[in-house]
Protein backbone atom coordinates (compact mmCIF):
# COMPACT_ATOMS: atom_id res chain seq x y z
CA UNK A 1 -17.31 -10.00 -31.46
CA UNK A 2 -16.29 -13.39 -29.34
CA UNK A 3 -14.76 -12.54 -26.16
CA UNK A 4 -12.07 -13.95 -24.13
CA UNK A 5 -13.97 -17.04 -22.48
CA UNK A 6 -14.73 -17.99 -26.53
CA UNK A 7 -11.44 -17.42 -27.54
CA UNK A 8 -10.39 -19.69 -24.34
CA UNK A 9 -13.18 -22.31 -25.42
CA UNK A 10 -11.50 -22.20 -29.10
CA UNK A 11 -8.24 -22.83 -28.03
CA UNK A 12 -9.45 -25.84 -25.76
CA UNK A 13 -11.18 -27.47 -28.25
CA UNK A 14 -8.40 -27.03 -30.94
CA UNK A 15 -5.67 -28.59 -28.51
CA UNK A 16 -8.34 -31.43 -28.02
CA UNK A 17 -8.25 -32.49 -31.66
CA UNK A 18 -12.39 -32.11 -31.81
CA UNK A 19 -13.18 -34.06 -28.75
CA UNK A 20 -15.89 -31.41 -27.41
CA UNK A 21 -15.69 -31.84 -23.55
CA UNK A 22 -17.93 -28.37 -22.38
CA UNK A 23 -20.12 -26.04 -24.35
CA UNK A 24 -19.03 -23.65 -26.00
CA UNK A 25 -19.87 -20.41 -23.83
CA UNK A 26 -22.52 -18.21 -25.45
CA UNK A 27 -21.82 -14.46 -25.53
CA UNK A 28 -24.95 -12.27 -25.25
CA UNK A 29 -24.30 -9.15 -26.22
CA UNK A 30 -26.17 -6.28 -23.91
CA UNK A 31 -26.90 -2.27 -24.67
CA UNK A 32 -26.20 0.66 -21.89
CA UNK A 33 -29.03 1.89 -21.02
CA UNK A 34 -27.70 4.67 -18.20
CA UNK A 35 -24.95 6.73 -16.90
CA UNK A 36 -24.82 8.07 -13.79
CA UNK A 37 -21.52 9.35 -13.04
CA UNK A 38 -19.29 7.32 -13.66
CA UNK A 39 -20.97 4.12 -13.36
CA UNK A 40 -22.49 2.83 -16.72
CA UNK A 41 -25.98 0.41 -16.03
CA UNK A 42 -26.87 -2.07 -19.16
CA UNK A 43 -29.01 -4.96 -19.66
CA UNK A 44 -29.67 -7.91 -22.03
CA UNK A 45 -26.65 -9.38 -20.70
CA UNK A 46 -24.97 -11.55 -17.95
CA UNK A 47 -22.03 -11.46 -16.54
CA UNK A 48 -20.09 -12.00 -12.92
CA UNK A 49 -18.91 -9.46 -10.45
CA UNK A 50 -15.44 -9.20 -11.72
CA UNK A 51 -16.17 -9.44 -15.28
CA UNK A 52 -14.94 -7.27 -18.06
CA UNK A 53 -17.27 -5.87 -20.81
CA UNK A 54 -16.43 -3.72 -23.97
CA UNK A 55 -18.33 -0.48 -24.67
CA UNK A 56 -18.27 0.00 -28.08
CA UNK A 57 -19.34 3.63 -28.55
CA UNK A 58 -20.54 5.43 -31.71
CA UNK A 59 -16.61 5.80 -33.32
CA UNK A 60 -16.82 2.26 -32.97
CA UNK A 61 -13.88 2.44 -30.34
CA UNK A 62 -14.04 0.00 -27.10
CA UNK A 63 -14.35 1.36 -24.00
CA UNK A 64 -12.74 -0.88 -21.00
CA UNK A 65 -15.18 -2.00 -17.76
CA UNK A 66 -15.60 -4.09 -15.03
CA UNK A 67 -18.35 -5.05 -13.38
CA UNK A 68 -19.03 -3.94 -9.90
CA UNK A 69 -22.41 -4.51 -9.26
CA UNK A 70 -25.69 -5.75 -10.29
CA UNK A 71 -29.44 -5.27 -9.15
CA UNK A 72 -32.44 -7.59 -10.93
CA UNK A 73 -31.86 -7.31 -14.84
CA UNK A 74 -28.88 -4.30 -15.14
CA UNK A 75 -25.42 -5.11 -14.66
CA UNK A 76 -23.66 -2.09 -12.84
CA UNK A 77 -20.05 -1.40 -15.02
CA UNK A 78 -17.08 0.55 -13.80
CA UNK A 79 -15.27 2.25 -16.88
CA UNK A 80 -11.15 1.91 -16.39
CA UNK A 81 -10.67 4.79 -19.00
CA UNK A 82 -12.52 7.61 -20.56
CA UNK A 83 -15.95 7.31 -21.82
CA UNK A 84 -16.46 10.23 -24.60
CA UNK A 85 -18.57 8.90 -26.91
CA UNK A 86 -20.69 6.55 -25.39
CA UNK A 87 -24.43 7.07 -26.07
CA UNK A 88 -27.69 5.30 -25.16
CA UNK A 89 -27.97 1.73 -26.43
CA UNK A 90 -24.20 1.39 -26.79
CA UNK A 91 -23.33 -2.45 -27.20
CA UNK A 92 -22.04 -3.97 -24.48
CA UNK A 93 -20.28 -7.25 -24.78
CA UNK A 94 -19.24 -9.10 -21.52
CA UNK A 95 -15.47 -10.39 -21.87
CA UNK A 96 -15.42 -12.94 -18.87
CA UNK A 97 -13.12 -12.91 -15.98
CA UNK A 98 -9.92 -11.14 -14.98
CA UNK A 99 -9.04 -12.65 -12.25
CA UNK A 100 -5.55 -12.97 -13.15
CA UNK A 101 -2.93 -10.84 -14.00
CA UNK A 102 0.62 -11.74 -15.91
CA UNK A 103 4.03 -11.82 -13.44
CA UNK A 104 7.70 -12.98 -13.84
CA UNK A 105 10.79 -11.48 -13.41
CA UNK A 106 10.59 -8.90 -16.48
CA UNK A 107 9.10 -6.91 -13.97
CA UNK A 108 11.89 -5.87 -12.79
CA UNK A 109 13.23 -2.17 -13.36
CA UNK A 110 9.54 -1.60 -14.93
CA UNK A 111 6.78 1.09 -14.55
CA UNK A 112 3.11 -0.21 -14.90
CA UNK A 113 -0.21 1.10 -14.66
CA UNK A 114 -3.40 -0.26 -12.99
CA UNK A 115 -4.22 -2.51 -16.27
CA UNK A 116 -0.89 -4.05 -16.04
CA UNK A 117 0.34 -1.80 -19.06
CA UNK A 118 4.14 -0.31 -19.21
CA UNK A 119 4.12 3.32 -18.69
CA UNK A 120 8.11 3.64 -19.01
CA UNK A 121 8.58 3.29 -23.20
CA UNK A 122 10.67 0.13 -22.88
CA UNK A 123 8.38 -1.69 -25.09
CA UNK A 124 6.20 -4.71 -24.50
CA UNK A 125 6.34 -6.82 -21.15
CA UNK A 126 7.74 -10.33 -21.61
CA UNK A 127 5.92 -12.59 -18.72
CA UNK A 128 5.22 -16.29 -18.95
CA UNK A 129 3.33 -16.60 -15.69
CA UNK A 130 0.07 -15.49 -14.27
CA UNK A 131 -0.83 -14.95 -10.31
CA UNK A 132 -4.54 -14.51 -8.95
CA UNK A 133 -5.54 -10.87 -8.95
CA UNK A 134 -7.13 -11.41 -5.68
CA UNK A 135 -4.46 -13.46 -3.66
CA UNK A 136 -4.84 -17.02 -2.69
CA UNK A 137 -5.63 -17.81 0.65
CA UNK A 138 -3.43 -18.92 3.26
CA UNK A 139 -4.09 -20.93 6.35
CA UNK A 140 -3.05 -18.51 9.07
CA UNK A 141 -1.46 -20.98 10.49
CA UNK A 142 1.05 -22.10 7.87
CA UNK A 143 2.67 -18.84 8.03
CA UNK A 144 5.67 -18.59 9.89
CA UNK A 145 5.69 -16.38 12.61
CA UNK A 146 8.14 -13.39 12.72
CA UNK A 147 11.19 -13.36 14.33
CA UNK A 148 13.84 -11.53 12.25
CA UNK A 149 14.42 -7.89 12.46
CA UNK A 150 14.54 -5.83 9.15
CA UNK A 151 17.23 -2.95 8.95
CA UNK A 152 15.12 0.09 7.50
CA UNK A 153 17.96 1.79 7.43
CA UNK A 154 16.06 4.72 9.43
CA UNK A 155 18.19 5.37 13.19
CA UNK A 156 14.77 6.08 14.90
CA UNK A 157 12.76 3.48 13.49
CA UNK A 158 15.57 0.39 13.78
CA UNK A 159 16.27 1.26 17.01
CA UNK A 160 13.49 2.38 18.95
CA UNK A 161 10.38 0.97 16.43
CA UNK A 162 12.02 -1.63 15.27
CA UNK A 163 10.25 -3.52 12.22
CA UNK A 164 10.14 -7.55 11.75
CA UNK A 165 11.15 -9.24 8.40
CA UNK A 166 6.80 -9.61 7.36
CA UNK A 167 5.82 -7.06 9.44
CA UNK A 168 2.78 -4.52 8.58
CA UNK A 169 3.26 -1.16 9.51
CA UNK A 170 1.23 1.73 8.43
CA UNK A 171 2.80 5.34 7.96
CA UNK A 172 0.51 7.82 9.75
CA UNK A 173 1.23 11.79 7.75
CA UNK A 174 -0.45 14.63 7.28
CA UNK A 175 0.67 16.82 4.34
CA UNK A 176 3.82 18.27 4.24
CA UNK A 177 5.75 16.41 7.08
CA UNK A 178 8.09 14.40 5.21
CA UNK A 179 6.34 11.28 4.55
CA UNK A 180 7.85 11.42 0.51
CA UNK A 181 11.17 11.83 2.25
CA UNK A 182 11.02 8.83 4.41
CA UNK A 183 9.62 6.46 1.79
CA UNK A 184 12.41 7.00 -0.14
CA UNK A 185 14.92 6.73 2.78
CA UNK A 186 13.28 3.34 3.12
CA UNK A 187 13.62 2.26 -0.54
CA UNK A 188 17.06 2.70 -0.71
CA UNK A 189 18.12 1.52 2.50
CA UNK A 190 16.03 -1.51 3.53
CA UNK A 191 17.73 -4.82 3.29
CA UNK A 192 15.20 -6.93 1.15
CA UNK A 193 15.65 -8.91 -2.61
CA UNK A 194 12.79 -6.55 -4.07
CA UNK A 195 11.03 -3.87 -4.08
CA UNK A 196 7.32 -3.63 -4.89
CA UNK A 197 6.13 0.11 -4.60
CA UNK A 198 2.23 1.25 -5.37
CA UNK A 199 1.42 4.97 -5.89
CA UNK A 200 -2.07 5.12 -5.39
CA UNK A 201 -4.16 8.02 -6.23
CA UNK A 202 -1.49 10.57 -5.39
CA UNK A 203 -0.43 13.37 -7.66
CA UNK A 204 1.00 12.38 -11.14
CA UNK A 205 4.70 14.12 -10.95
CA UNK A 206 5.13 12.96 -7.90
CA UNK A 207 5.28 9.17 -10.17
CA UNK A 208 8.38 10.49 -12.17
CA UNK A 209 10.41 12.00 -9.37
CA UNK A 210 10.09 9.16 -6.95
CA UNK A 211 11.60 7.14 -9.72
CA UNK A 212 14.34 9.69 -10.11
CA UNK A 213 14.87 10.49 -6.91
CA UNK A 214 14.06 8.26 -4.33
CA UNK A 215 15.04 4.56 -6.27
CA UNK A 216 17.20 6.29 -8.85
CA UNK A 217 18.73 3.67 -11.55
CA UNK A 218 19.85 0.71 -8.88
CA UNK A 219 16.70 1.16 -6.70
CA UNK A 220 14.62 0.70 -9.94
CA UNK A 221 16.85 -2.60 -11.30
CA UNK A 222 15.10 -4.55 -8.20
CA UNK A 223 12.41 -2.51 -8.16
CA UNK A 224 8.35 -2.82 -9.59
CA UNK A 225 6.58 0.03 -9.50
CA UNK A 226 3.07 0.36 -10.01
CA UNK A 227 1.40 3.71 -10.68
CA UNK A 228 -2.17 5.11 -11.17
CA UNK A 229 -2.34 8.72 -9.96
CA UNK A 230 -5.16 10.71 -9.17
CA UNK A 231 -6.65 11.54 -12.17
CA UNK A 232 -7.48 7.42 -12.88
CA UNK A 233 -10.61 6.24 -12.67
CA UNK A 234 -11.56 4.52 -9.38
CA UNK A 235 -11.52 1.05 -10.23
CA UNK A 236 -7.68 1.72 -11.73
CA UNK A 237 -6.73 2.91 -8.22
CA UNK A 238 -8.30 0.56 -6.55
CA UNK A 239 -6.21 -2.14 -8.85
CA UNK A 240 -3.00 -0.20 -8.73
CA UNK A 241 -2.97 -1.62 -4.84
CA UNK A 242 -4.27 -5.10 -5.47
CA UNK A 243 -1.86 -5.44 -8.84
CA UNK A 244 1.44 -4.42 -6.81
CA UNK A 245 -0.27 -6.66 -3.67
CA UNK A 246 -0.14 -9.60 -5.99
CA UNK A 247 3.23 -8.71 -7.59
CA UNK A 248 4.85 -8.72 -4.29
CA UNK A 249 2.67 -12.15 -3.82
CA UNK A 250 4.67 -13.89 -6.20
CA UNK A 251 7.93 -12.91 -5.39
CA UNK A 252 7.39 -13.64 -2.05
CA UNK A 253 6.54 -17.66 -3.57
CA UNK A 254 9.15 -17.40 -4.86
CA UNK A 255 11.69 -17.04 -1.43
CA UNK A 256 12.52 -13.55 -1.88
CA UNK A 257 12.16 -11.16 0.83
CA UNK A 258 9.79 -8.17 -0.65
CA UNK A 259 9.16 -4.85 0.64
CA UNK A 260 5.76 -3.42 -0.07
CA UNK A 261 5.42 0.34 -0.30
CA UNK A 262 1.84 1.30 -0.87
CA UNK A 263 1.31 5.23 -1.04
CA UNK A 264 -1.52 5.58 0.05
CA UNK A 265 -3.78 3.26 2.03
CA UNK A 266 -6.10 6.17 2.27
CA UNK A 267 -6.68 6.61 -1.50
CA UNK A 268 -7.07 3.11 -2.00
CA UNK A 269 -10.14 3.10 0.39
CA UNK A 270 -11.64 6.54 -0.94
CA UNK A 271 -11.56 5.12 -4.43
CA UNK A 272 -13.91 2.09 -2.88
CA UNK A 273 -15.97 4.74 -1.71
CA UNK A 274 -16.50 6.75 -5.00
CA UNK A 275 -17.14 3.18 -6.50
CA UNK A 276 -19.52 1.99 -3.34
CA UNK A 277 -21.80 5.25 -3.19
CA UNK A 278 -22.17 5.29 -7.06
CA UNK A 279 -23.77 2.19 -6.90
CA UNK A 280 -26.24 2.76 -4.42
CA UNK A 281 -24.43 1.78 -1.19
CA UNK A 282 -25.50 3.74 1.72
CA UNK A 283 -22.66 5.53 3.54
CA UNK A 284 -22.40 4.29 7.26
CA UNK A 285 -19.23 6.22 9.06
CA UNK A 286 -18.61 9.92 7.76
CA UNK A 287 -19.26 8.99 4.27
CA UNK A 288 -17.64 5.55 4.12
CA UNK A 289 -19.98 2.71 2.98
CA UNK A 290 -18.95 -0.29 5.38
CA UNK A 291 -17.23 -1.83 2.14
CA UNK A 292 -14.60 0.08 2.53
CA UNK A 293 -13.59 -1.52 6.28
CA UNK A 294 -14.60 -5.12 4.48
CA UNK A 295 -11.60 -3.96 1.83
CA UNK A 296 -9.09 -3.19 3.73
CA UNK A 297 -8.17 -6.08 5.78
CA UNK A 298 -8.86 -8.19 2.43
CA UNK A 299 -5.68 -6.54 0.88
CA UNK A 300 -3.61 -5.83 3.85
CA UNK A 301 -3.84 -9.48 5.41
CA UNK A 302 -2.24 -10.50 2.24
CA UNK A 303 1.55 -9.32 2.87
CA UNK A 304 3.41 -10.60 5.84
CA UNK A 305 4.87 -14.15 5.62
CA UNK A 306 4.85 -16.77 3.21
CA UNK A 307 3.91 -20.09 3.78
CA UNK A 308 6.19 -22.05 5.92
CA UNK A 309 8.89 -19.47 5.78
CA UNK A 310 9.39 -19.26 2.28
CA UNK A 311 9.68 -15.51 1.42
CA UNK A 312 8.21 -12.36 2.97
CA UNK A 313 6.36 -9.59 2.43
CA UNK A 314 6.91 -6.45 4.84
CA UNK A 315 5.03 -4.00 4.03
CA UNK A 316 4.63 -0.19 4.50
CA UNK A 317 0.93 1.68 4.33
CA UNK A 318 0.89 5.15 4.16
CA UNK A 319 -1.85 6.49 6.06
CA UNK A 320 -3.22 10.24 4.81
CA UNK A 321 -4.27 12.53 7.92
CA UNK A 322 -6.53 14.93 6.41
CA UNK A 323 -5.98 17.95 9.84
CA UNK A 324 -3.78 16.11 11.17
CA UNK A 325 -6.66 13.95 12.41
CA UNK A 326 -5.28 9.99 13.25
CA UNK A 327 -9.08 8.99 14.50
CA UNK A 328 -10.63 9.27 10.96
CA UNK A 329 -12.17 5.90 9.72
CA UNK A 330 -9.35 4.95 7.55
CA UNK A 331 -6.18 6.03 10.22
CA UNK A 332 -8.64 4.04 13.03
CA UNK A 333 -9.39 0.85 10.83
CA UNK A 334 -5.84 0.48 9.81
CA UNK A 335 -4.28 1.00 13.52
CA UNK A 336 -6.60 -2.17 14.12
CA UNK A 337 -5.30 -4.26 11.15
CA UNK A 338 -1.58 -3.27 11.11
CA UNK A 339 1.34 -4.53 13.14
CA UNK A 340 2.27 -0.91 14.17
CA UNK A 341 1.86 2.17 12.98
CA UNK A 342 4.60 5.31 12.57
CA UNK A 343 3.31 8.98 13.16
CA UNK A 344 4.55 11.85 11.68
CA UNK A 345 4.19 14.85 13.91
CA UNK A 346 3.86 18.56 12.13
CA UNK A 347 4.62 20.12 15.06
CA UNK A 348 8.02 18.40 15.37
CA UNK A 349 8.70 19.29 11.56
CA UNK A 350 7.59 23.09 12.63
CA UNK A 351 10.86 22.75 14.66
CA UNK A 352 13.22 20.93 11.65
CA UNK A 353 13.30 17.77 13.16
CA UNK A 354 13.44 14.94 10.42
CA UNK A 355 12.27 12.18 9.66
CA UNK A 356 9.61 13.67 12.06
CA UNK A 357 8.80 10.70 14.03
CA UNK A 358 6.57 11.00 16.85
CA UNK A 359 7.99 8.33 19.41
CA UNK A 360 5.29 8.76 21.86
CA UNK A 361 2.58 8.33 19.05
CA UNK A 362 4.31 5.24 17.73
CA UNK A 363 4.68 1.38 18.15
CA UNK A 364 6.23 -1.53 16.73
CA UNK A 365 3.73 -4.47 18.39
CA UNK A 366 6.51 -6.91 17.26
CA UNK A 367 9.21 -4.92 18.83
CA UNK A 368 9.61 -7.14 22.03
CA UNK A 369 9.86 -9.97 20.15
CA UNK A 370 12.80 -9.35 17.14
CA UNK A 371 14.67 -6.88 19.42
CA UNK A 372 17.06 -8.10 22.09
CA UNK A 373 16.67 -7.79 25.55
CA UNK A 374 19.35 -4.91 25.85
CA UNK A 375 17.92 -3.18 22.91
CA UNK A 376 14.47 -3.24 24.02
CA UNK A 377 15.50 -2.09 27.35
CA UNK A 378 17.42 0.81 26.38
CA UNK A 379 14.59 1.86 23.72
CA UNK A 380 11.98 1.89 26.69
CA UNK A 381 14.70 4.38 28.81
CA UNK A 382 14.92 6.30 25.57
CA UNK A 383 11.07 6.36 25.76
CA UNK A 384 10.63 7.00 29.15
CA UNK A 385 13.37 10.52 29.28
CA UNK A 386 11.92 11.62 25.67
CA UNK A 387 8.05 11.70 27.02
CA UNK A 388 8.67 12.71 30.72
CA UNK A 389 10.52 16.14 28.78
CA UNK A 390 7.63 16.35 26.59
CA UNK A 391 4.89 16.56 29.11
CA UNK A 392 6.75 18.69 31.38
CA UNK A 393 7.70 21.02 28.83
CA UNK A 394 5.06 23.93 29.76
CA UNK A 395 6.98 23.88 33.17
CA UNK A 396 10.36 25.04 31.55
CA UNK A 397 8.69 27.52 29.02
CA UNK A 398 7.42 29.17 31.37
CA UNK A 399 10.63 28.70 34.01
CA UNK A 400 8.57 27.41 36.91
CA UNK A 401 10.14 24.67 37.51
CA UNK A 402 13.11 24.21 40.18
CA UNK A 403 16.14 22.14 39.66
CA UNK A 404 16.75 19.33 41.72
CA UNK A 405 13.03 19.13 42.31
CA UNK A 406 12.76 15.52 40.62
CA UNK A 407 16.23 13.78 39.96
CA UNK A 408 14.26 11.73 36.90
CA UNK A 409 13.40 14.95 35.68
CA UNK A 410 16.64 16.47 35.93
CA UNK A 411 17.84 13.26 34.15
CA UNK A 412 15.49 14.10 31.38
CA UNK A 413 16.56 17.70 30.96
CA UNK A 414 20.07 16.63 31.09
CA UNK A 415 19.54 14.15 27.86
CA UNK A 416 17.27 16.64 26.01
CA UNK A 417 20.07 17.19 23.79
CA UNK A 418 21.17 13.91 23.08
CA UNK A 419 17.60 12.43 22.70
CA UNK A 420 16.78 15.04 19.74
CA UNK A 421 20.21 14.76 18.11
CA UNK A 422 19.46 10.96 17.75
CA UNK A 423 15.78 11.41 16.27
CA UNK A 424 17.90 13.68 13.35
CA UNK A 425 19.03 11.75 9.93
CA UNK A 426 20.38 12.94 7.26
CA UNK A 427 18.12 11.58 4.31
CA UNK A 428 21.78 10.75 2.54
CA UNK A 429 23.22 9.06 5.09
CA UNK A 430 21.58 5.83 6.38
CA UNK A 431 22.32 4.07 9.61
CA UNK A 432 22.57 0.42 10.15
CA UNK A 433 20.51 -2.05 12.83
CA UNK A 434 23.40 -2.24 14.45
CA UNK A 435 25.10 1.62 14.77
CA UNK A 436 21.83 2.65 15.95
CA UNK A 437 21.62 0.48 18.70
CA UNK A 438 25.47 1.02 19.26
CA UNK A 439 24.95 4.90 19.52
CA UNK A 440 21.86 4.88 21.14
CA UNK A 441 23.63 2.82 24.10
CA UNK A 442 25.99 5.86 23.99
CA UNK A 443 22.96 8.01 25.46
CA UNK A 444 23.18 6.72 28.68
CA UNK A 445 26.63 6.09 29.50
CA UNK A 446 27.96 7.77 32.05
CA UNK A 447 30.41 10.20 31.24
């Protein structure tokens, strides 16, 4: 059964009109000769970490891998589907590389899955280009450095964390705090050519209804959306992120302003784990082999800006706090890598405040720079009242403190009103870069 480097070779030697300028590539077939987990071990073949092999089981039907590993004579596979059927000296047949994956603009307004495949019925994709699985690399410095604000459409993030056009900010949630809600605020409101979104290991309705719901039929005509829930194997989760990572890649070459939504950063780098611990590598920080913190910068330093200017890629990482906990490994390696990071507080969705953004847990590092001076001023005053009320609080729960003890405190008490109203949205009503600057200016006029 030739695989795709032959069927390459054969090509190449037929457009050559029999002028033989390489071997032709010799395809050793292998057998499996383990299965531990999910990681399938054969020998009597060769292949590169990368590589794709068919399983052929006993039905005679081909099961899907990828190598991941490889220790003296066994090749260590990675199935991307279900393996029922495979037995002891299965035939393994390596398929070469896959280090690219088809793009163009019938992307568009389509649902894929971690293999590229349409999961939306609308029939075959139609793509003339291809773009490197893994990225290409870009000189740090021939990226242009950020200077642009991006409206988010979000009151309390465009005024007071306000997010540059390339920016990298991760989304920092436990359960149940309204992370769904604000990603989909986001979606519809943010001002950007298209939308790449990547739902990573998360549960499987939640695929439909963010389609429904959060892009609905105009969010999804500029929109890509890549899913591979939960119930994927590993190795599709882990290339549900890079797949929608090199999606927004080639928009972004092509001078369109992409916003990256990956849900979640957290299941991308616990589906390197399963895959990293299978194969034998020992776990270093709770669990996590250091892989995992090797991985993550790999696919976040991808998005940001394009080379010279041309295009952008701002992307959003949500960040899964299992208890609330933002010094796991995962939340603490991505604070390090990202450009900001946006907390979620429970405790200020116990009290139906939403979005329920933490001010005092978050920052925009690029704030100082795309904001102007009277913006960034008043968002440090808004700061400075919202945080001197919140560690005072005790004091007024408990009525021990005095008025007209501390006139900045007094101050703060006097705004508490105004500073919560203005941290409330209505998910159906976004607000501009420009009204929420405008209102929040209105805070501290004197009446």
């Amino acid at each position: 059964m030739p695989g795709d480097a032959a069927q390459r070779w054969l090509s190449r030697l037929h457009g050559q009109a029999g002028r033989l300028s390489e071997p032709p590539p010799v395809i050793v077939e292998g057998k499996l000769t383990r299965m531990v987990g999910l990681t399938l071990e054969a020998v009597g073949c060769e292949a590169a970490i990368g590589d794709r092999c068919v399983v052929l089981n006993r039905n005679g039907e081909r099961v899907d891998t990828e190598v991941v590993g490889f220790a003296g004579e066994s090749l260590f596979l990675m199935p991307t589907g279900h393996t029922r059927g495979l037995a002891p000296n299965a035939r393994v047949i390596p398929c070469g590389g896959s280090g690219e994956i088809p793009v163009g603009p019938g992307l568009l307004g389509r649902v894929i899955d971690g293999a590229g495949r349409p999961l939306d019925g609308r029939g075959p994709l139609r793509l003339d280009e291809r773009q490197p699985l893994a990225g290409k690399f870009v000189n740090p410095l021939d990226r242009a450095p950020i200077r642009e604000p991006l409206d988010v459409g979000v009151r309390s993030i465009n005024a007071l964390l306000t997010v540059g056009r390339g920016q990298r900010i991760g989304l920092f949630a436990g359960s149940g705090v309204g992370k769904s809600v604000l990603l989909g605020m986001m979606t519809r409101y943010t001002n950007a050519d298209i939308i790449v979104v990547g739902l990573v290991g998360e549960r499987g309705r939640e695929v439909k209804e963010f389609i429904d719901d959060s892009l609905g039929p105009e969010g999804l005509a500029r929109a890509v959306v890549v899913a591979t829930p939960a119930d994927n194997p590993p190795l599709m989760r882990m290339h549900g992120a890079t797949i929608a990572t090199a999606i927004a890649e080639y928009f972004r070459d092509q001078g369109k302003h992409v916003l990256l939504l990956m849900d979640s950063l957290t299941r991308y780098a616990q589906a390197q784990r399963e895959i990293a611990l299978t194969i034998g590598e020992p776990p270093a920080t709770r669990g996590y082999p250091p892989s995992v913190f090797a991985r993550l910068p790999q696919l976040v330093e991808r998005a940001g800006m394009g080379v010279g200017g041309r295009g952008s890629i701002t992307a959003f990482y949500t960040v899964l706090t299992e208890g609330d906990d933002t010094n796991d490994p995962v939340a603490d390696s991505a604070r390090a890598i990202l450009d900001g990071h946006i907390v979620l507080s429970r405790r200020l969705a116990e009290r139906g405040q939403y979005p329920a953004v933490d001010i005092e847990a978050s920052i925009s590092r690029l704030m100082s720079v795309v904001a102007a001076p009277e913006h960034y001023a008043l968002a440090r005053q808004f700061r400075h009242y919202y945080s001197l009320y919140e560690q005072n609080q005790d004091l007024f729960n408990v009525g021990a403190y005095q008025a007209g003890t501390n006139p900045e405190l007094d101050r703060a008490v006097e705004l508490r009103g105004l500073l919560t109203a203005y941290m409330r949205q209505d998910p159906l009503q976004p607000v501009a870069s420009q009204a929420a600057v405008e209102q929040l200016a209105t805070i501290f006029r004197p009446t």
